[in-house]
PDB file of N, CA and C in Angstrom:
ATOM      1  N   UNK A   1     -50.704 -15.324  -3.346  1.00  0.00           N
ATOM      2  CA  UNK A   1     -51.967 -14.925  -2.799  1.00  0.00           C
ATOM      3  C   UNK A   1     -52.162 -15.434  -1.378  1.00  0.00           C
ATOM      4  N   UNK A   2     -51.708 -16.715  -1.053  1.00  0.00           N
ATOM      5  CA  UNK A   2     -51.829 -17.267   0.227  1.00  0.00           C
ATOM      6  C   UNK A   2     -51.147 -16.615   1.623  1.00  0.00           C
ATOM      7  N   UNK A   3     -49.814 -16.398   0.512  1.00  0.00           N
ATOM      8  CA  UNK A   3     -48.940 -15.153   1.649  1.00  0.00           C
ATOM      9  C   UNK A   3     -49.716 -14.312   2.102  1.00  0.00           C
ATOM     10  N   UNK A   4     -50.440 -13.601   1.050  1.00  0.00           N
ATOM     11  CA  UNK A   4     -50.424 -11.790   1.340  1.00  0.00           C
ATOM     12  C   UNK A   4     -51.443 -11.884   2.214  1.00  0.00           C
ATOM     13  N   UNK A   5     -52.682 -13.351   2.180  1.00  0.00           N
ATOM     14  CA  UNK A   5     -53.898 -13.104   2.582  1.00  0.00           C
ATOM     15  C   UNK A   5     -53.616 -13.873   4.106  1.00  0.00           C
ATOM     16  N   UNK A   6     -52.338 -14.540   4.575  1.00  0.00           N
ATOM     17  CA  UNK A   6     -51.865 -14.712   5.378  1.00  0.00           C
ATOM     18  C   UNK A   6     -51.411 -13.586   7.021  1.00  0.00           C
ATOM     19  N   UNK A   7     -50.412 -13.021   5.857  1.00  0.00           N
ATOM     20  CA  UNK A   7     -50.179 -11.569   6.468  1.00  0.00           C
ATOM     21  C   UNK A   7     -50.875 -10.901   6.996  1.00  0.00           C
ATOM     22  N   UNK A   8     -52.042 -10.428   5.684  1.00  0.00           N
ATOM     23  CA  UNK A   8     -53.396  -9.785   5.931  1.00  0.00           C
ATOM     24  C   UNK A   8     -54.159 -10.104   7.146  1.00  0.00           C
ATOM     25  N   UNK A   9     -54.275 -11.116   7.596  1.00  0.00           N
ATOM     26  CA  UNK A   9     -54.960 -11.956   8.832  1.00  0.00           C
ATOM     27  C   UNK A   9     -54.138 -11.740  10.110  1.00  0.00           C
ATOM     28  N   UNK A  10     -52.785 -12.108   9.873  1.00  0.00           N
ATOM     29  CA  UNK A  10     -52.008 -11.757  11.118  1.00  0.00           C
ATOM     30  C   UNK A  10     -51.791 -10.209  11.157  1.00  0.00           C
ATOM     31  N   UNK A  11     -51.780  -9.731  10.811  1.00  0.00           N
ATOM     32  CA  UNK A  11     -51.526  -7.999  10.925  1.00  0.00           C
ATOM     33  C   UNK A  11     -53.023  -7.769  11.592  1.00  0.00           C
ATOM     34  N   UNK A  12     -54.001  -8.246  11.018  1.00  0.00           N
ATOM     35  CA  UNK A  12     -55.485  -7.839  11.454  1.00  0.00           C
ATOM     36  C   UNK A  12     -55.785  -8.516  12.511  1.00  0.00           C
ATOM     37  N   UNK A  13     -55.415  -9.472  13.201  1.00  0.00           N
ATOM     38  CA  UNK A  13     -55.800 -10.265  14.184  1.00  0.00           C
ATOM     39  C   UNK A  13     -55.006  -9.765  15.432  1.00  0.00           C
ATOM     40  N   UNK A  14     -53.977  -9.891  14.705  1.00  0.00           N
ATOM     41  CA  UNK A  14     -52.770  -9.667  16.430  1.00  0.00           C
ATOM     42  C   UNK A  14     -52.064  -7.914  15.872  1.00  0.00           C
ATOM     43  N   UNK A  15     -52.037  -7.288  15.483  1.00  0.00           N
ATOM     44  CA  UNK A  15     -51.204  -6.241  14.917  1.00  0.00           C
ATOM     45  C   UNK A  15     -51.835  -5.069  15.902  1.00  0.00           C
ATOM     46  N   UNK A  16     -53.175  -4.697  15.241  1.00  0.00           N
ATOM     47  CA  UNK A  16     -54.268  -3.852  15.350  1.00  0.00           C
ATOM     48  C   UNK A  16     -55.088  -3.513  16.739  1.00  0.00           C
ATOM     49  N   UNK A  17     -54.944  -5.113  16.984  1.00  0.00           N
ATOM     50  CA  UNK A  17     -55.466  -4.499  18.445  1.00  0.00           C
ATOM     51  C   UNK A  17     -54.159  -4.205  19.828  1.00  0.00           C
ATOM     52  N   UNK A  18     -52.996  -5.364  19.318  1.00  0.00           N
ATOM     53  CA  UNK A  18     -52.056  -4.473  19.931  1.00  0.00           C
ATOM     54  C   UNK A  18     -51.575  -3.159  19.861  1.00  0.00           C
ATOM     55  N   UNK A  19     -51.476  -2.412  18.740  1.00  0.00           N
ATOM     56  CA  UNK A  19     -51.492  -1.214  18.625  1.00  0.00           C
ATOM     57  C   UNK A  19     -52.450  -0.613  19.657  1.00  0.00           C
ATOM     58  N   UNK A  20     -53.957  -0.692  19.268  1.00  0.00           N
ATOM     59  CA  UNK A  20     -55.084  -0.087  19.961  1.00  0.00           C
ATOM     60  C   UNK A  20     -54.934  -0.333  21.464  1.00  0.00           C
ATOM     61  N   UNK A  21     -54.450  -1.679  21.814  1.00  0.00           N
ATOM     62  CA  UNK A  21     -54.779  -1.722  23.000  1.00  0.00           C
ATOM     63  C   UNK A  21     -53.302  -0.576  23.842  1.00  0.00           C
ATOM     64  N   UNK A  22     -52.031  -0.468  23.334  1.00  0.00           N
ATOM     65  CA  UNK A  22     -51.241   0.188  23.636  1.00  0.00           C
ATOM     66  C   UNK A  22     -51.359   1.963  23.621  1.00  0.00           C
ATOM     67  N   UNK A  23     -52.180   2.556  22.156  1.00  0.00           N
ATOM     68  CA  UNK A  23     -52.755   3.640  22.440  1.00  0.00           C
ATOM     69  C   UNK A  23     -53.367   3.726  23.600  1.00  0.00           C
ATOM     70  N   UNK A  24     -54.600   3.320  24.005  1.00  0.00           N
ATOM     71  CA  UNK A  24     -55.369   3.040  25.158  1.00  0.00           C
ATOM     72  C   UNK A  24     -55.023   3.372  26.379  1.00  0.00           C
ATOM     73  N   UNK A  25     -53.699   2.183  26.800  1.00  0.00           N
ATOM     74  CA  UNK A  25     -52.943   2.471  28.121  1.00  0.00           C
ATOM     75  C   UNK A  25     -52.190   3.711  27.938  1.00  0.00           C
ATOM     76  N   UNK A  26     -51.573   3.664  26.827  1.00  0.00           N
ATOM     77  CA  UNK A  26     -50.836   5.304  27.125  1.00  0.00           C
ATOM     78  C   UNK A  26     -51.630   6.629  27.740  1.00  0.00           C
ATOM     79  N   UNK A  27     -52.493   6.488  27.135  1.00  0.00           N
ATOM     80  CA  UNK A  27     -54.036   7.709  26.926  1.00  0.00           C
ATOM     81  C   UNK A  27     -54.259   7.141  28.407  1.00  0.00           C
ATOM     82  N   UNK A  28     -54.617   5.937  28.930  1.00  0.00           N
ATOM     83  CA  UNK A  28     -55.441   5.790  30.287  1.00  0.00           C
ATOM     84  C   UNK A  28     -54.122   5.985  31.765  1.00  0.00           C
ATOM     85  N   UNK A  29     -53.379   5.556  31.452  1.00  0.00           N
ATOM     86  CA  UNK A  29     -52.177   5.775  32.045  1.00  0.00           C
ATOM     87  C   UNK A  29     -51.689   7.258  32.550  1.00  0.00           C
ATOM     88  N   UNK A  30     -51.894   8.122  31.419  1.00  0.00           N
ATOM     89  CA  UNK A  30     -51.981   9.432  31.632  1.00  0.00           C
ATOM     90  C   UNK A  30     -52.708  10.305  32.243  1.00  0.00           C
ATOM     91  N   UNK A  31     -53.644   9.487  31.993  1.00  0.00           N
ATOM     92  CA  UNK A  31     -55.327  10.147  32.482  1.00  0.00           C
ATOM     93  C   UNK A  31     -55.617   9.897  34.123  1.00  0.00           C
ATOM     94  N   UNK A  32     -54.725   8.874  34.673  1.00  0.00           N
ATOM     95  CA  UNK A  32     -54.850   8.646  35.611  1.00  0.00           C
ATOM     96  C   UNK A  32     -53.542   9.707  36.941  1.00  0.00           C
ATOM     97  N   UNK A  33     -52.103   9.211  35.765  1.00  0.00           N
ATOM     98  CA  UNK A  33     -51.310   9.380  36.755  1.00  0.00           C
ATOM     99  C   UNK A  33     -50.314  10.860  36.202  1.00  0.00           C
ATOM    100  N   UNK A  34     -51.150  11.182  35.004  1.00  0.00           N
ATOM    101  CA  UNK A  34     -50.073  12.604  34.355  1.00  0.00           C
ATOM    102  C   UNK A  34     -50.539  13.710  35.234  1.00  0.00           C
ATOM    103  N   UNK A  35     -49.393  14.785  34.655  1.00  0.00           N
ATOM    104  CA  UNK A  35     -50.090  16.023  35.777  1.00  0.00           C
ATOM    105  C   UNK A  35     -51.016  16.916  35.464  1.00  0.00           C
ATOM    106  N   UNK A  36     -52.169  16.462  34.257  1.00  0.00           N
ATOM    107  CA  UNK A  36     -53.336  16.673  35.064  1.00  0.00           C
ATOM    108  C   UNK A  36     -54.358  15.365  35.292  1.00  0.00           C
ATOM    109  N   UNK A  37     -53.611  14.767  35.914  1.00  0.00           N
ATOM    110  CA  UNK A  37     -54.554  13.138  35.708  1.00  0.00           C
ATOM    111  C   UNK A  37     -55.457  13.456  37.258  1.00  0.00           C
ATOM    112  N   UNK A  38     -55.994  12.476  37.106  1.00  0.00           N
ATOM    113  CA  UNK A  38     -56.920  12.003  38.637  1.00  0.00           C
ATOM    114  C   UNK A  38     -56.361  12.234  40.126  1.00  0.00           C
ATOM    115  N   UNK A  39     -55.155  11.397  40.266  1.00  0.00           N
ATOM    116  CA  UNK A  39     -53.951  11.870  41.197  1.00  0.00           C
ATOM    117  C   UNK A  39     -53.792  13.095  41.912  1.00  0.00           C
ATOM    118  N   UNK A  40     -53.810  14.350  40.753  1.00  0.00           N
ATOM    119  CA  UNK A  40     -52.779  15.111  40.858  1.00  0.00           C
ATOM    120  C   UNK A  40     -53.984  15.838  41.027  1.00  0.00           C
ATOM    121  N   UNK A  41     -55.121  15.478  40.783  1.00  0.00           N
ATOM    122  CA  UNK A  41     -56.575  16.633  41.398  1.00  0.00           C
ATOM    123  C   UNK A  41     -56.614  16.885  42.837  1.00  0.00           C
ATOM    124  N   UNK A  42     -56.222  16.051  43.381  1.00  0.00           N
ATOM    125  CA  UNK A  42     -56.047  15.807  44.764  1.00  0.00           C
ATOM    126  C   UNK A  42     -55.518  16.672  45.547  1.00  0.00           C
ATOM    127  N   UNK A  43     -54.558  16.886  44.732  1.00  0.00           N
ATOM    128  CA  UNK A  43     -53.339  17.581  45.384  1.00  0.00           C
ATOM    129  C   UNK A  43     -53.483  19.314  44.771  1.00  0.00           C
ATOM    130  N   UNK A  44     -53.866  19.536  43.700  1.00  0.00           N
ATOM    131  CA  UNK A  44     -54.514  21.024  43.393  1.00  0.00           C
ATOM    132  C   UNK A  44     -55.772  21.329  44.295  1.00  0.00           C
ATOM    133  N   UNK A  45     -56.769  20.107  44.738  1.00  0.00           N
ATOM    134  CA  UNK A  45     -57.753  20.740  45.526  1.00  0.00           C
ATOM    135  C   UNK A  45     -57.019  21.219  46.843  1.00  0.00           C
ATOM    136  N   UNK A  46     -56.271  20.575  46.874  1.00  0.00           N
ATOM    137  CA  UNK A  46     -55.544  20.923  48.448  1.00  0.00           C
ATOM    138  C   UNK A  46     -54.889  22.131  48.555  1.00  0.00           C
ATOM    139  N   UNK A  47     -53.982  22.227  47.655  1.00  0.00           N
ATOM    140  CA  UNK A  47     -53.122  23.510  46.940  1.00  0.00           C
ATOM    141  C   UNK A  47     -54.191  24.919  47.376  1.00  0.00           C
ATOM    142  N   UNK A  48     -55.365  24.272  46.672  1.00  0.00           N
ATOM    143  CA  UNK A  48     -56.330  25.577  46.670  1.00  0.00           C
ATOM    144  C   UNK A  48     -57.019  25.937  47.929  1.00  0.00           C
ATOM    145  N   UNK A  49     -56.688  25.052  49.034  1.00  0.00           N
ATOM    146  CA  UNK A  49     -57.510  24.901  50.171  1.00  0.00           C
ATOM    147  C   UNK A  49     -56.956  25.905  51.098  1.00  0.00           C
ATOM    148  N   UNK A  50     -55.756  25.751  50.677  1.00  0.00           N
ATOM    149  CA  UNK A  50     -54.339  26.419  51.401  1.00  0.00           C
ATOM    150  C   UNK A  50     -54.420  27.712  50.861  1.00  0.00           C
ATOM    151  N   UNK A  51     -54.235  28.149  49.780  1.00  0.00           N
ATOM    152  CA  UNK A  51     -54.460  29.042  48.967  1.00  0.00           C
ATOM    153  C   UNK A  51     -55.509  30.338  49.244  1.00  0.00           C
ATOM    154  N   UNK A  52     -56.897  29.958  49.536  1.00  0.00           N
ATOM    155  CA  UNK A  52     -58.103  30.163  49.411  1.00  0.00           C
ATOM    156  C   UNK A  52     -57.575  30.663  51.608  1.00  0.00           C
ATOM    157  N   UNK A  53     -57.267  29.972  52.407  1.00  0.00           N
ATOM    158  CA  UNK A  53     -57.173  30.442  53.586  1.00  0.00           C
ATOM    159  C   UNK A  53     -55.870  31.550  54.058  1.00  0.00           C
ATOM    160  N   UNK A  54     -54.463  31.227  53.139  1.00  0.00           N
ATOM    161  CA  UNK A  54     -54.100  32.611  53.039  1.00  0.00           C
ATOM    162  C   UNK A  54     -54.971  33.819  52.470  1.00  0.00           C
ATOM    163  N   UNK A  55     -55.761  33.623  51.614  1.00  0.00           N
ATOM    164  CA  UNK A  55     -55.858  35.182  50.537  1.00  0.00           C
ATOM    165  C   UNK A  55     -57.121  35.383  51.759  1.00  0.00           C
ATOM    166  N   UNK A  56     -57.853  34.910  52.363  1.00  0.00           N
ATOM    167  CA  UNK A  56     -58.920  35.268  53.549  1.00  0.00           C
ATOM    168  C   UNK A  56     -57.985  35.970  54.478  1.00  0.00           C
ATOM    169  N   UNK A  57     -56.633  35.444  55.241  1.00  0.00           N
ATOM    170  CA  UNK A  57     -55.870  36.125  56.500  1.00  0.00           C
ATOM    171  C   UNK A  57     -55.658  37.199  55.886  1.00  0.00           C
ATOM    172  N   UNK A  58     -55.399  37.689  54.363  1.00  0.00           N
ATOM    173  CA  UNK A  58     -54.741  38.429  53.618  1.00  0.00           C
ATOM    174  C   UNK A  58     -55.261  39.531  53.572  1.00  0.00           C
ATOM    175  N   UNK A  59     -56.930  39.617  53.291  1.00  0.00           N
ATOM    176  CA  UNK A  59     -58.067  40.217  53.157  1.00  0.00           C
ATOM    177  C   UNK A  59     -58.001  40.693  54.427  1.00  0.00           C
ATOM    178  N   UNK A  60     -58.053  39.551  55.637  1.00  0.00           N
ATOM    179  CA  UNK A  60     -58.420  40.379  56.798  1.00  0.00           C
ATOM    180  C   UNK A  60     -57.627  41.341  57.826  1.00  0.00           C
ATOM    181  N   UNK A  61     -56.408  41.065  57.245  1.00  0.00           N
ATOM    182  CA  UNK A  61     -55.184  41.931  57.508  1.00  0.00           C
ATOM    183  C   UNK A  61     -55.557  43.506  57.354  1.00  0.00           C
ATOM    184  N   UNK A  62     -56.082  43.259  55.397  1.00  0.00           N
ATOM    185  CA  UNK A  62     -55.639  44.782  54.711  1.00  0.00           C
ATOM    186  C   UNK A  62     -56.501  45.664  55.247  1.00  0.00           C
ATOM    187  N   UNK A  63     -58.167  44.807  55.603  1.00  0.00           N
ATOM    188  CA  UNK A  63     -59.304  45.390  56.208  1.00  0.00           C
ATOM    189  C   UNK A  63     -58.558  45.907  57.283  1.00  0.00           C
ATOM    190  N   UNK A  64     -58.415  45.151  57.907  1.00  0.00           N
ATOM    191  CA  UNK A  64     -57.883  46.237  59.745  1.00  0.00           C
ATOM    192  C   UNK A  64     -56.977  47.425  59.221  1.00  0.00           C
ATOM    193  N   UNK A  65     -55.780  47.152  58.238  1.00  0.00           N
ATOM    194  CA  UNK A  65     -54.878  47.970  58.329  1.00  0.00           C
ATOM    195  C   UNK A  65     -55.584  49.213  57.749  1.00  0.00           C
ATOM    196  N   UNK A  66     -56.952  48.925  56.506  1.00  0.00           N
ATOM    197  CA  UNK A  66     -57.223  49.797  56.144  1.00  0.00           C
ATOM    198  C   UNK A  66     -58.547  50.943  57.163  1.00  0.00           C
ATOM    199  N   UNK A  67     -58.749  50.192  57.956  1.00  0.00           N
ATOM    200  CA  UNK A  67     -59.402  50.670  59.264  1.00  0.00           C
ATOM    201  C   UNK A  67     -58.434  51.981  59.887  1.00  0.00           C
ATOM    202  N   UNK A  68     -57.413  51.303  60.441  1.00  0.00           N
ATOM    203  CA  UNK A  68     -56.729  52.139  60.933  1.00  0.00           C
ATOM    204  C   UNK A  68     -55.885  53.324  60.262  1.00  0.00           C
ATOM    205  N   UNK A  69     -55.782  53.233  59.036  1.00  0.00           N
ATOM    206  CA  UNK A  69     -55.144  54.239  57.822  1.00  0.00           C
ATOM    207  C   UNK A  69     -57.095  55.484  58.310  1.00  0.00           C
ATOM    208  N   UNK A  70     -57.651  54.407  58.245  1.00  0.00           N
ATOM    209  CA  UNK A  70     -59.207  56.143  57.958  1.00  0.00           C
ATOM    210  C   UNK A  70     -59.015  56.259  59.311  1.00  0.00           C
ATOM    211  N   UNK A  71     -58.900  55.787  60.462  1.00  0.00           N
ATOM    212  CA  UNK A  71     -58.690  56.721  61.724  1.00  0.00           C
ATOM    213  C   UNK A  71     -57.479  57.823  61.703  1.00  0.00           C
ATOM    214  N   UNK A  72     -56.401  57.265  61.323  1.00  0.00           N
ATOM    215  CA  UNK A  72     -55.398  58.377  61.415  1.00  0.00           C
ATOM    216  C   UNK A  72     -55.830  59.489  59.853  1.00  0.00           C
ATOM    217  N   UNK A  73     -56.210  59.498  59.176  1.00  0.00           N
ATOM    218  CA  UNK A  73     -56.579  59.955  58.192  1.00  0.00           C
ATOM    219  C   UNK A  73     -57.987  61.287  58.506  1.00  0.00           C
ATOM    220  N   UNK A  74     -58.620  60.807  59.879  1.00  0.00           N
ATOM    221  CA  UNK A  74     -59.799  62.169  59.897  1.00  0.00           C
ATOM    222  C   UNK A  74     -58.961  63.415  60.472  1.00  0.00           C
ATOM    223  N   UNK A  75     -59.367  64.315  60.860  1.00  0.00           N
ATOM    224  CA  UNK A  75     -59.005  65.484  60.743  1.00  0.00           C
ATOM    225  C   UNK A  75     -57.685  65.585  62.567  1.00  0.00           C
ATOM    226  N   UNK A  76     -56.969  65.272  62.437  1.00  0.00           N
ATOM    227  CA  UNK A  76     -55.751  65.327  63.665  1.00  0.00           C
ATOM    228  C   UNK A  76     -55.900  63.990  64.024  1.00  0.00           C
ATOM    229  N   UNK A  77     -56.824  63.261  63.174  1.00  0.00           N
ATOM    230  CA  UNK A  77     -56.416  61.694  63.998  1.00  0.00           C
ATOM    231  C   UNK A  77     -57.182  61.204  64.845  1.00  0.00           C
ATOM    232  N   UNK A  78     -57.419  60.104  65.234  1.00  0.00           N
ATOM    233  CA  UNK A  78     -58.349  59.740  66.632  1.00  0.00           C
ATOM    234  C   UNK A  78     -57.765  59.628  67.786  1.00  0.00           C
ATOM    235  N   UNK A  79     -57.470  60.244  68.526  1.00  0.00           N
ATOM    236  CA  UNK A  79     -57.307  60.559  70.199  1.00  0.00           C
ATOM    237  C   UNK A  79     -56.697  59.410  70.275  1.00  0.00           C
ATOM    238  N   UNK A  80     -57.848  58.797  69.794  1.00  0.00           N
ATOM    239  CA  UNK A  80     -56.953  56.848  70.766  1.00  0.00           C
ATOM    240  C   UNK A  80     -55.782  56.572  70.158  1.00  0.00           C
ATOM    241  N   UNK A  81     -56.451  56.202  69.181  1.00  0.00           N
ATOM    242  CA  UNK A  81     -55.105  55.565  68.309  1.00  0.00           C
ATOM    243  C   UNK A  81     -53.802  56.383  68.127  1.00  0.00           C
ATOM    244  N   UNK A  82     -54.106  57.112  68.169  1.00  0.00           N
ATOM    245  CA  UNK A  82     -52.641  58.275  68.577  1.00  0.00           C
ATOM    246  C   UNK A  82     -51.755  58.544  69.779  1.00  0.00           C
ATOM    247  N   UNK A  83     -52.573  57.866  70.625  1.00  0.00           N
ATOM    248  CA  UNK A  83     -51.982  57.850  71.663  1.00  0.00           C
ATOM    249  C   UNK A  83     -51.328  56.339  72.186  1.00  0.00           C
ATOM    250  N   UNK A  84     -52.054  55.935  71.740  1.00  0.00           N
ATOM    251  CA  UNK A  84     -51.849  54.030  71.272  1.00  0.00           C
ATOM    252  C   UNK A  84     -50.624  53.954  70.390  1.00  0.00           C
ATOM    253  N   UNK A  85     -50.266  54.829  69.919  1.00  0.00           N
ATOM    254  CA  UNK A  85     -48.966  54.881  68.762  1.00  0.00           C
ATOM    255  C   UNK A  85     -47.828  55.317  69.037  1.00  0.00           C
ATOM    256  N   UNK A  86     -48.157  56.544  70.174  1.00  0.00           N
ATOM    257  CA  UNK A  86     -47.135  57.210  70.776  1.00  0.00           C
ATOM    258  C   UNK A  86     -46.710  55.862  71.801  1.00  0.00           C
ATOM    259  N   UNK A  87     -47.423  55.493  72.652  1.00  0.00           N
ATOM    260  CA  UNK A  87     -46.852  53.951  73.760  1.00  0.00           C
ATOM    261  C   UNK A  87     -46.484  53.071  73.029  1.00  0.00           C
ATOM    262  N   UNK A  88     -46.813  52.997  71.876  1.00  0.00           N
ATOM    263  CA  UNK A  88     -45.849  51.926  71.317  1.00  0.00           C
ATOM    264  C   UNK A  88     -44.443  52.205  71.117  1.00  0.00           C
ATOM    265  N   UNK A  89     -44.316  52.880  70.226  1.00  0.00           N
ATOM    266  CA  UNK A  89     -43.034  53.771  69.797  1.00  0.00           C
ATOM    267  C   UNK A  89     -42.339  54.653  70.901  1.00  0.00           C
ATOM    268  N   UNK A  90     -42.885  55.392  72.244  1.00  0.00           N
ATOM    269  CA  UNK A  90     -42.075  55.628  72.793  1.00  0.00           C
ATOM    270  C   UNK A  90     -42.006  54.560  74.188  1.00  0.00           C
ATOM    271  N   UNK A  91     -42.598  53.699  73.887  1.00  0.00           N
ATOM    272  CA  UNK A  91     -42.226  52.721  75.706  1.00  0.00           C
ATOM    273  C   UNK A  91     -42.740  53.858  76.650  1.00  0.00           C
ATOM    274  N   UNK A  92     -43.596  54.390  76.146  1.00  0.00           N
ATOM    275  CA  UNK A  92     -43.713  55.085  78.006  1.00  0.00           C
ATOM    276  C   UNK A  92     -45.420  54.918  78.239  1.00  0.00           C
ATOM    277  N   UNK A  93     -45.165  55.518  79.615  1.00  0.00           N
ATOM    278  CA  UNK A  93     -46.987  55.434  79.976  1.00  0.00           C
ATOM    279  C   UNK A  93     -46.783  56.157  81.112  1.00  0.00           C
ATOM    280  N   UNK A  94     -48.461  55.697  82.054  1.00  0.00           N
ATOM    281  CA  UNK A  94     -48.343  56.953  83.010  1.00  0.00           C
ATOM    282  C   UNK A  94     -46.803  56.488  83.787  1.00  0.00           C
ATOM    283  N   UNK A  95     -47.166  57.300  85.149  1.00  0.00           N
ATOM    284  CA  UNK A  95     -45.934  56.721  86.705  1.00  0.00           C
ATOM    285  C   UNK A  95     -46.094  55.665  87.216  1.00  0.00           C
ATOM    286  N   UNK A  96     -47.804  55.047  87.121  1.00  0.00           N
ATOM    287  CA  UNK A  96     -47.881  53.774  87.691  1.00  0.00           C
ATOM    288  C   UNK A  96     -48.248  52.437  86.328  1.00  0.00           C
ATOM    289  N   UNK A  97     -47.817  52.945  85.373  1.00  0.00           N
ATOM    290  CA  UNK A  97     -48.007  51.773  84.552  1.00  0.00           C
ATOM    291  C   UNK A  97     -46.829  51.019  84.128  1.00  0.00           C
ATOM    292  N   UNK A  98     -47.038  50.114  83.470  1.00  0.00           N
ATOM    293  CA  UNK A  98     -45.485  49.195  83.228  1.00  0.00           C
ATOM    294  C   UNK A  98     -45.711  49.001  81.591  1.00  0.00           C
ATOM    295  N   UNK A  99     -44.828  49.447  80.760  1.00  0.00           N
ATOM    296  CA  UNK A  99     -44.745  48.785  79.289  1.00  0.00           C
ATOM    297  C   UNK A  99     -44.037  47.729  79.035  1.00  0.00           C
ATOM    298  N   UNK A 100     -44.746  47.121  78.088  1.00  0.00           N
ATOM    299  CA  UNK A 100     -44.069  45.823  77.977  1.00  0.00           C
ATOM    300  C   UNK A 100     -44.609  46.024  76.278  1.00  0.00           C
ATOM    301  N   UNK A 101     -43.358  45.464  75.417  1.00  0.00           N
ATOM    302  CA  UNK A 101     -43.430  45.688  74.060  1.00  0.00           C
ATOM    303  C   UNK A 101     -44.372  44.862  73.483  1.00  0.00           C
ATOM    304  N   UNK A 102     -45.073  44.358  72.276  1.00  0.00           N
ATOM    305  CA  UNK A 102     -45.869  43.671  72.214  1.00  0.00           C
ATOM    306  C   UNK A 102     -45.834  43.313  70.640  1.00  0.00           C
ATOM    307  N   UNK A 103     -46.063  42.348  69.711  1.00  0.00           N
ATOM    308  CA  UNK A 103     -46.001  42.118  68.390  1.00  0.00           C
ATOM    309  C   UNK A 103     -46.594  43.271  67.782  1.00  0.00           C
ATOM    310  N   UNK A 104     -45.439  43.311  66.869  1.00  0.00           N
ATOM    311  CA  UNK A 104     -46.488  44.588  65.594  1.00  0.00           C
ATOM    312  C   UNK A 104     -48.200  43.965  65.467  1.00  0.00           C
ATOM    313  N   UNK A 105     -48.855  44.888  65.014  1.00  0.00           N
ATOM    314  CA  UNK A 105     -50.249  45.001  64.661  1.00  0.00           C
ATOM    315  C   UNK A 105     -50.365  44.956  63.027  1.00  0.00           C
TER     316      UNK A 105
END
């Protein structure tokens, strides 16, 4: 009886809360430094910061491009932009002008 109620005491005294206290850190350990811990929020807000300012350039791209699709799209096109298309593609202009190539649009 002295044994078991021995045991009983050391298992309950020192056993139990080492266990608990080792659950604990695993669980807090994780919570801090796993990938979705505290840490790593940091670095998804950022992710998204980046994220969030491509899909805006992205947007404002398709807007223009889709601008210029309804000009060439009304009935023979808009004067300008057609003619703006032809100097690109053929390098030419009047007798006194000078072309110089320029980044796609």
């Amino acid at each position: 009886m002295r044994i078991k109620r021995s045991v009983t005491r050391f298992f309950t005294v020192l056993i139990v809360p080492a266990i608990s206290l080792a659950v604990v850190g695993y669980f807090g350990t994780y919570a801090i430094w796993g990938n979705r811990g505290i840490l790593s929020l940091e670095d998804t807000q950022a992710q998204l910061g980046v994220r969030q300012q491509q899909l805006a350039e992205v947007q404002a791209n398709r807007m223009r491009l889709e601008h210029r699709i309804a000009l060439m799209e009304k009935d023979g096109g808009d004067p300008d932009l057609v003619e703006e298309l032809a100097r690109v593609q053929l390098m030419d202009g009047a007798p006194n002008q000078v072309a110089l190539p320029r980044a796609a649009h």
